[in-house]
Protein backbone atom coordinates (compact mmCIF):
# COMPACT_ATOMS: atom_id res chain seq x y z
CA UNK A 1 27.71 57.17 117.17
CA UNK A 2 31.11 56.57 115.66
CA UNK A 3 34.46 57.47 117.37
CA UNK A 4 35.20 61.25 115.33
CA UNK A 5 38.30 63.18 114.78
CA UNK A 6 39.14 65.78 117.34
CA UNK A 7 40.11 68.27 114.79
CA UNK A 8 36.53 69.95 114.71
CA UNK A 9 35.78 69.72 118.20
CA UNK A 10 39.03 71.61 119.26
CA UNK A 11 38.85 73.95 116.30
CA UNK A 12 35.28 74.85 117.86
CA UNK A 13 36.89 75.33 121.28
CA UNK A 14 39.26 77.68 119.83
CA UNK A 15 36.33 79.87 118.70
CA UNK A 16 34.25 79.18 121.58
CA UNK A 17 37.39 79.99 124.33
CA UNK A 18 37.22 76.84 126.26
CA UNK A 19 38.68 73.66 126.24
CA UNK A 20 38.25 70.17 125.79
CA UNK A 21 39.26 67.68 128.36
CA UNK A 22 41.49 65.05 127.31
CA UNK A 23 41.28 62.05 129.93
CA UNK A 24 43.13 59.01 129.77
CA UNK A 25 42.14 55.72 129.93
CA UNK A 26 43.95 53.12 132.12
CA UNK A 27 41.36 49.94 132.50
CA UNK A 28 37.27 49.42 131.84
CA UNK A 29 35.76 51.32 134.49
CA UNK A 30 37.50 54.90 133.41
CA UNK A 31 35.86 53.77 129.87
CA UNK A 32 32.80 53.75 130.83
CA UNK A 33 33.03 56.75 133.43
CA UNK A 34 34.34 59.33 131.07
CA UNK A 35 32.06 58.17 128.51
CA UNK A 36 28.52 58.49 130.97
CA UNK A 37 30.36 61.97 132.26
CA UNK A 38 30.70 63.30 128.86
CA UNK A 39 27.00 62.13 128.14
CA UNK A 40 25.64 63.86 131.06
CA UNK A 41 27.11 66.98 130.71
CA UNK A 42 26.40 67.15 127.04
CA UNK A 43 30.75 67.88 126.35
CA UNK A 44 33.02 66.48 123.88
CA UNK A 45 35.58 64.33 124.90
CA UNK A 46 38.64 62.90 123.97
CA UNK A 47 39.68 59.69 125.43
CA UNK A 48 43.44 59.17 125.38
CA UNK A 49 45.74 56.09 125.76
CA UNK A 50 49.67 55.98 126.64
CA UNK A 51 51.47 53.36 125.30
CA UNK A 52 52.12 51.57 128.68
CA UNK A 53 48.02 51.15 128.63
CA UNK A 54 47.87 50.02 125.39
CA UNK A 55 49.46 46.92 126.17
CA UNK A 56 48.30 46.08 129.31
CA UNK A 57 44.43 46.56 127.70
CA UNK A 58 45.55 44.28 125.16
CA UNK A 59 46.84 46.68 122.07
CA UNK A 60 44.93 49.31 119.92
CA UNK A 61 42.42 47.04 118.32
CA UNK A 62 41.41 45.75 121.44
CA UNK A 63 41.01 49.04 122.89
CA UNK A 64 38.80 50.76 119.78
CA UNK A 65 36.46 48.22 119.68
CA UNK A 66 36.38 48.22 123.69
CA UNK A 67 35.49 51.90 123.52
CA UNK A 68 33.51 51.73 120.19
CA UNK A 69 31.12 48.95 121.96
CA UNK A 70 30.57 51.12 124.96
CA UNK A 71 29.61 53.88 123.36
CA UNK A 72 26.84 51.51 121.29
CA UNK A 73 26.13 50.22 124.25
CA UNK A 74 25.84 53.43 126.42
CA UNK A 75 23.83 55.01 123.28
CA UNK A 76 26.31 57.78 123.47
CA UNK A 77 25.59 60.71 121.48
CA UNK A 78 27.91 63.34 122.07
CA UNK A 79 31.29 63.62 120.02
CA UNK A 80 33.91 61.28 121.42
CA UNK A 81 37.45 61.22 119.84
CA UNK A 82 40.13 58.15 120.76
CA UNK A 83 43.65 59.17 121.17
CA UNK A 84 47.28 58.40 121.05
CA UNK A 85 48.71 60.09 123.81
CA UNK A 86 53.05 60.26 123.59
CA UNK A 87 53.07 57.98 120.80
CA UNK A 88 55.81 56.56 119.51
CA UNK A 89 56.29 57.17 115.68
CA UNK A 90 55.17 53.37 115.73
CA UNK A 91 52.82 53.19 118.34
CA UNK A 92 51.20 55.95 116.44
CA UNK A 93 51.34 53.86 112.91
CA UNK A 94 49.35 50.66 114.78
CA UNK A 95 47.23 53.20 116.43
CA UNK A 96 46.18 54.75 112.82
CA UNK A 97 45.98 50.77 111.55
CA UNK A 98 43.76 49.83 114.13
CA UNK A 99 40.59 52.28 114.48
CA UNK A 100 41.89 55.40 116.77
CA UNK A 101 40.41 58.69 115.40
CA UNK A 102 42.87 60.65 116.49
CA UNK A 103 47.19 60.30 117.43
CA UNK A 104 49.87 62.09 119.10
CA UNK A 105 53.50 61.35 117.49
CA UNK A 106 55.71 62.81 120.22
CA UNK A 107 58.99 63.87 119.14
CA UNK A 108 59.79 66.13 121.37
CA UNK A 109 62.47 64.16 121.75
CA UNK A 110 64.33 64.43 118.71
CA UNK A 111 66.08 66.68 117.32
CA UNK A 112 64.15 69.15 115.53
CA UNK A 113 64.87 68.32 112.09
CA UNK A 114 63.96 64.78 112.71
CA UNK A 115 60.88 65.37 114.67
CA UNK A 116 59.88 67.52 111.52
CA UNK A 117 60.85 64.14 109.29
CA UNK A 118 58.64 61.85 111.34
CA UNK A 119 55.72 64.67 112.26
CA UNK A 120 55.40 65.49 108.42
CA UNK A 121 54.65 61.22 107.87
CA UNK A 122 52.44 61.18 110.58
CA UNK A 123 50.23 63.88 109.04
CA UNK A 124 50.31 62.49 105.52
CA UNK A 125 49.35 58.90 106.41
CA UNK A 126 46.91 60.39 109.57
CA UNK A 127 45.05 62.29 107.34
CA UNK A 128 44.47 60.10 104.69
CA UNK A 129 42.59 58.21 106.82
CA UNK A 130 40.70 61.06 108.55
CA UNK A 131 42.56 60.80 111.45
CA UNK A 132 43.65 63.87 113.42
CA UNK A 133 47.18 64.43 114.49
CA UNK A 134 49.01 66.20 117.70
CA UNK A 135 52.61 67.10 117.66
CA UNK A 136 54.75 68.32 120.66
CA UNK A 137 57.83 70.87 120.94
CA UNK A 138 59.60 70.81 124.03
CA UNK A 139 59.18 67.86 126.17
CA UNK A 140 56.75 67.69 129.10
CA UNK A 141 58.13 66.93 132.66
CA UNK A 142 57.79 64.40 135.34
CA UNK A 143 56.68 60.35 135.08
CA UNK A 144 55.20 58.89 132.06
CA UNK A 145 55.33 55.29 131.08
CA UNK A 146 57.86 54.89 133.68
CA UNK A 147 60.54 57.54 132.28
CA UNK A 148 60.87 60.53 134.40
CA UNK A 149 62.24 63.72 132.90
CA UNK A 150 62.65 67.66 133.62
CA UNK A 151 60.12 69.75 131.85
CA UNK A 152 61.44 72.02 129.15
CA UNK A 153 60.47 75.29 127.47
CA UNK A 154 59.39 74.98 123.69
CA UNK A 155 61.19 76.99 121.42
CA UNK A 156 58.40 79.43 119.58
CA UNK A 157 60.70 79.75 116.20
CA UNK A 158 60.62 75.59 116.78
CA UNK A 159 56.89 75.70 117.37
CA UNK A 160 55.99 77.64 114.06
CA UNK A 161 57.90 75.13 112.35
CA UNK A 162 55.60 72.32 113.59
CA UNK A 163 52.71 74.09 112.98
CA UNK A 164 53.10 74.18 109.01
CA UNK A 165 53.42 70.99 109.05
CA UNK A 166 49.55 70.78 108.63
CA UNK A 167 49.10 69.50 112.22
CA UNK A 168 45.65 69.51 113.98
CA UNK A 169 46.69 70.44 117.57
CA UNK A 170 50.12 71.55 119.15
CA UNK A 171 51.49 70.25 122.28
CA UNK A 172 54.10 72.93 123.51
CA UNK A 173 55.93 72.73 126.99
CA UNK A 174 55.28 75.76 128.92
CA UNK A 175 56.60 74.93 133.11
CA UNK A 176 53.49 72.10 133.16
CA UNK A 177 54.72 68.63 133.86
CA UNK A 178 53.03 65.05 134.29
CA UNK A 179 51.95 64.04 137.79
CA UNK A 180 51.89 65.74 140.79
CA UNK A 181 53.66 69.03 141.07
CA UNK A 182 56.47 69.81 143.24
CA UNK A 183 56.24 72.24 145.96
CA UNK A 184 58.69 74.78 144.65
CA UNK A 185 56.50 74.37 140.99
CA UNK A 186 57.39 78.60 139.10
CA UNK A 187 53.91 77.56 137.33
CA UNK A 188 52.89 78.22 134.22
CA UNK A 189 54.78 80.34 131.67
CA UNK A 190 52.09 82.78 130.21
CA UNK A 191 54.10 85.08 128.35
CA UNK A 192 55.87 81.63 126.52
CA UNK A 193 52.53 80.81 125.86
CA UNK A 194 51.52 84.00 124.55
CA UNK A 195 54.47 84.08 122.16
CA UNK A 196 53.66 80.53 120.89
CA UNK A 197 50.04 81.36 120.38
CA UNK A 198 51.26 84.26 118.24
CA UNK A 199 53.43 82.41 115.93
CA UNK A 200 50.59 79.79 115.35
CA UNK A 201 47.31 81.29 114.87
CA UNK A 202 44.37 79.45 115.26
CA UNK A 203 45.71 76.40 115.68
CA UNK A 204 44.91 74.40 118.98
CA UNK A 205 46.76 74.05 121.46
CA UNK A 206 47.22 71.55 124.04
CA UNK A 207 48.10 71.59 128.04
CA UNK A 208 49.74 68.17 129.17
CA UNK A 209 49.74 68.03 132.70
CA UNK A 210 46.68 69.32 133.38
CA UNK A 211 45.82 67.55 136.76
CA UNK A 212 46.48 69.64 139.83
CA UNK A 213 46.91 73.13 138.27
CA UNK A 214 45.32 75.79 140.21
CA UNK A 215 42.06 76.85 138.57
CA UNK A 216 42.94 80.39 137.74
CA UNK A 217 46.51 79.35 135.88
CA UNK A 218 44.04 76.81 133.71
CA UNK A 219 41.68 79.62 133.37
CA UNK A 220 44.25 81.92 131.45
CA UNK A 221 45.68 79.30 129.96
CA UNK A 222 42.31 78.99 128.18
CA UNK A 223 42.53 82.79 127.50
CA UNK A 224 45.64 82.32 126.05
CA UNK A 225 44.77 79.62 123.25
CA UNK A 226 44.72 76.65 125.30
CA UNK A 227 42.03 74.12 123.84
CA UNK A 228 42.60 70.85 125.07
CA UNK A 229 44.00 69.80 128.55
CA UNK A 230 44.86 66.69 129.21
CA UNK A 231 44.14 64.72 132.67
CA UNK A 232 45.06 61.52 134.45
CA UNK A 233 46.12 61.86 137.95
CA UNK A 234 43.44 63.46 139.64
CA UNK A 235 41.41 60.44 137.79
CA UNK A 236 43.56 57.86 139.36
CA UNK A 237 44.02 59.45 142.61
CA UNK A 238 39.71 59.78 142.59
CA UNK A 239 39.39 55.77 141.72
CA UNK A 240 41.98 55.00 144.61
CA UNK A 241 41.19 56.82 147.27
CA UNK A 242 37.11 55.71 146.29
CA UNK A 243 38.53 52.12 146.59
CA UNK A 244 40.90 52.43 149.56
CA UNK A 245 37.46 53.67 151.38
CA UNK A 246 35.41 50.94 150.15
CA UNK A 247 37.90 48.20 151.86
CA UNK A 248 38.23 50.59 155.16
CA UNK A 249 34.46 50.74 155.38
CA UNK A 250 34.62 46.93 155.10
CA UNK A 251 31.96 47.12 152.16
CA UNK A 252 33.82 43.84 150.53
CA UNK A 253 32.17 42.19 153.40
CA UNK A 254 28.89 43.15 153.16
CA UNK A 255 26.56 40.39 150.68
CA UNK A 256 28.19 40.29 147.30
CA UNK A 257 30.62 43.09 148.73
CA UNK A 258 33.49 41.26 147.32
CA UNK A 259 32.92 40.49 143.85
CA UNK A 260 35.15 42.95 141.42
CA UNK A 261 31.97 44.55 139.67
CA UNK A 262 31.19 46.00 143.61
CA UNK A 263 34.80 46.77 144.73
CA UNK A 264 35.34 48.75 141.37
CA UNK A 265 32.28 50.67 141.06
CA UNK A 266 33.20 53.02 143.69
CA UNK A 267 36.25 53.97 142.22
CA UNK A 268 33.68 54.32 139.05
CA UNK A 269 31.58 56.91 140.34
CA UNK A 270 34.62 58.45 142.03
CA UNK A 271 36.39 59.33 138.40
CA UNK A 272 32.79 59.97 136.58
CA UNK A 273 32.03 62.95 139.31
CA UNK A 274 36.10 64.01 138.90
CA UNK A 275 36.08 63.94 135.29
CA UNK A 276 32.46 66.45 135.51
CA UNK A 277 34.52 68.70 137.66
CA UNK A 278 37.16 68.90 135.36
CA UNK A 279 34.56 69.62 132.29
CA UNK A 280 33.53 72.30 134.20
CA UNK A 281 36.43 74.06 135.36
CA UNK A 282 37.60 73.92 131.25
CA UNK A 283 34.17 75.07 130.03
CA UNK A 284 33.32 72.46 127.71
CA UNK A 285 29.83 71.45 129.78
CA UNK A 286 26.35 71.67 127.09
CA UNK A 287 29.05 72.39 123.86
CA UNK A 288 28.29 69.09 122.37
């Protein structure tokens, strides 16, 4: 099966009030974890890719036919989409030159006239090629690529504005951040999200940050419009931890304990079984 657009697959999450999980990729193993996850559980996925990744997996060709010769490989069946994710206007252009299905042009941090400039591009040369496109209003918190920043509150009036642009999917902050939460976190802002969701219709929209929210807030999120949530930390916290035990249990001394294939498979499994649990919370299990 081919890599597809996530336009359809989130449209039909909007109608079907769940979500789809959006899990990012940072080396081989998550690759092939998400991918045998998604299989078993019979759920579309979208597989996304910072630009810090990108170039230390050797750039977006690299990366589509890495994922496009798993899936062969795997004989994966169920719809799997390959994503920009915070994309840099060009980031996103080599992304849509080089085989991804789907991009994210963040520019959230612009100001709005300009992200509207650079959003509107996107679109037309995305979707010429079949490609899907996610925009963003109000920039998400916390660590990503290395840049830390304060989580803001999108502007709905700003939001609308996006919207028309013909985007697929709409990235709007809403209190969620990147990482782990602080202790002191106000969570989620519902009745932000509520507003939003009234300005934009039917249109998809998207939770960054979506590792370590408590299950009810991602619950009504859901309610309220959410259709795709994207994870990574609880992924990369799964494949440590997995590995840190595998070295404590002194399994890299045992036989062929030591070769890479054996130390990584552990944190393998690990993200496979954290990535199902995520599928289920968002309701996406069997809608392949």
């Amino acid at each position: 099966m081919k890599l597809v657009s996530a336009k359809e697959m989130l449209d039909d999450a909007v109608k079907g009030h769940y979500a789809v999980g959006h899990f990012n990729l940072n080396n081989m193993e998550s690759i092939r974890a998400f991918l045998l996850a998604a299989q078993e559980t019979k759920s579309p996925i979208i597989l996304g890719l910072s630009g810090g990744t990108a170039k230390y997996m050797g750039g977006y060709r690299t990366i589509t036919d890495m994922v496009q010769g798993f899936i062969n490989f795997l004989d994966i069946t169920v719809p799997v989409a390959l994503h920009v994710d915070h994309g840099k206007y060009s980031e996103v252009l080599d992304a849509i030159e080089n085989g991804f299905s789907s991009v994210m042009f963040d520019g959230s941090a612009y100001p709005i006239a300009v992200n509207i400039e650079k959003t509107k591009e996107v679109v037309r040369l995305a979707h010429a090629k079949g490609i899907s496109v996610e925009a963003e209003v109000g920039g998400i918190g916390g660590e990503e690529d290395g840049h830390i920043a304060r989580g803001e509150c999108a502007d709905p009036n700003q939001c609308k504005m996006i919207a028309d642009l013909g985007v697929d999917f709409l990235a709007a902050g809403i209190g969620n951040i990147h990482g782990k939460y602080p202790s002191d976190w106000e969570g989620l802002h519902f009745d932000l999200l509520a507003d939003i969701k009234s300005r934009v219709g039917d249109l998809p929209l998207v939770l960054h940050g979506g590792s370590l929210i408590p299950a009810d807030q991602i619950r009504e999120a859901i309610r309220h419009g959410i259709a795709k949530i994207n994870v990574n930390t609880e992924c990369q916290i799964a494949f440590t931890e997995a590995t840190r035990k595998y070295f404590e249990e002194n399994k890299d001394r045992e036989s062929k304990g030591f070769t890479p294939r054996a130390v990584l498979a552990y944190g393998l499994e690990a993200t496979k079984e954290m990535c199902i649990k995520k599928m289920e919370l968002f309701g996406s299990i069997g809608k392949a």
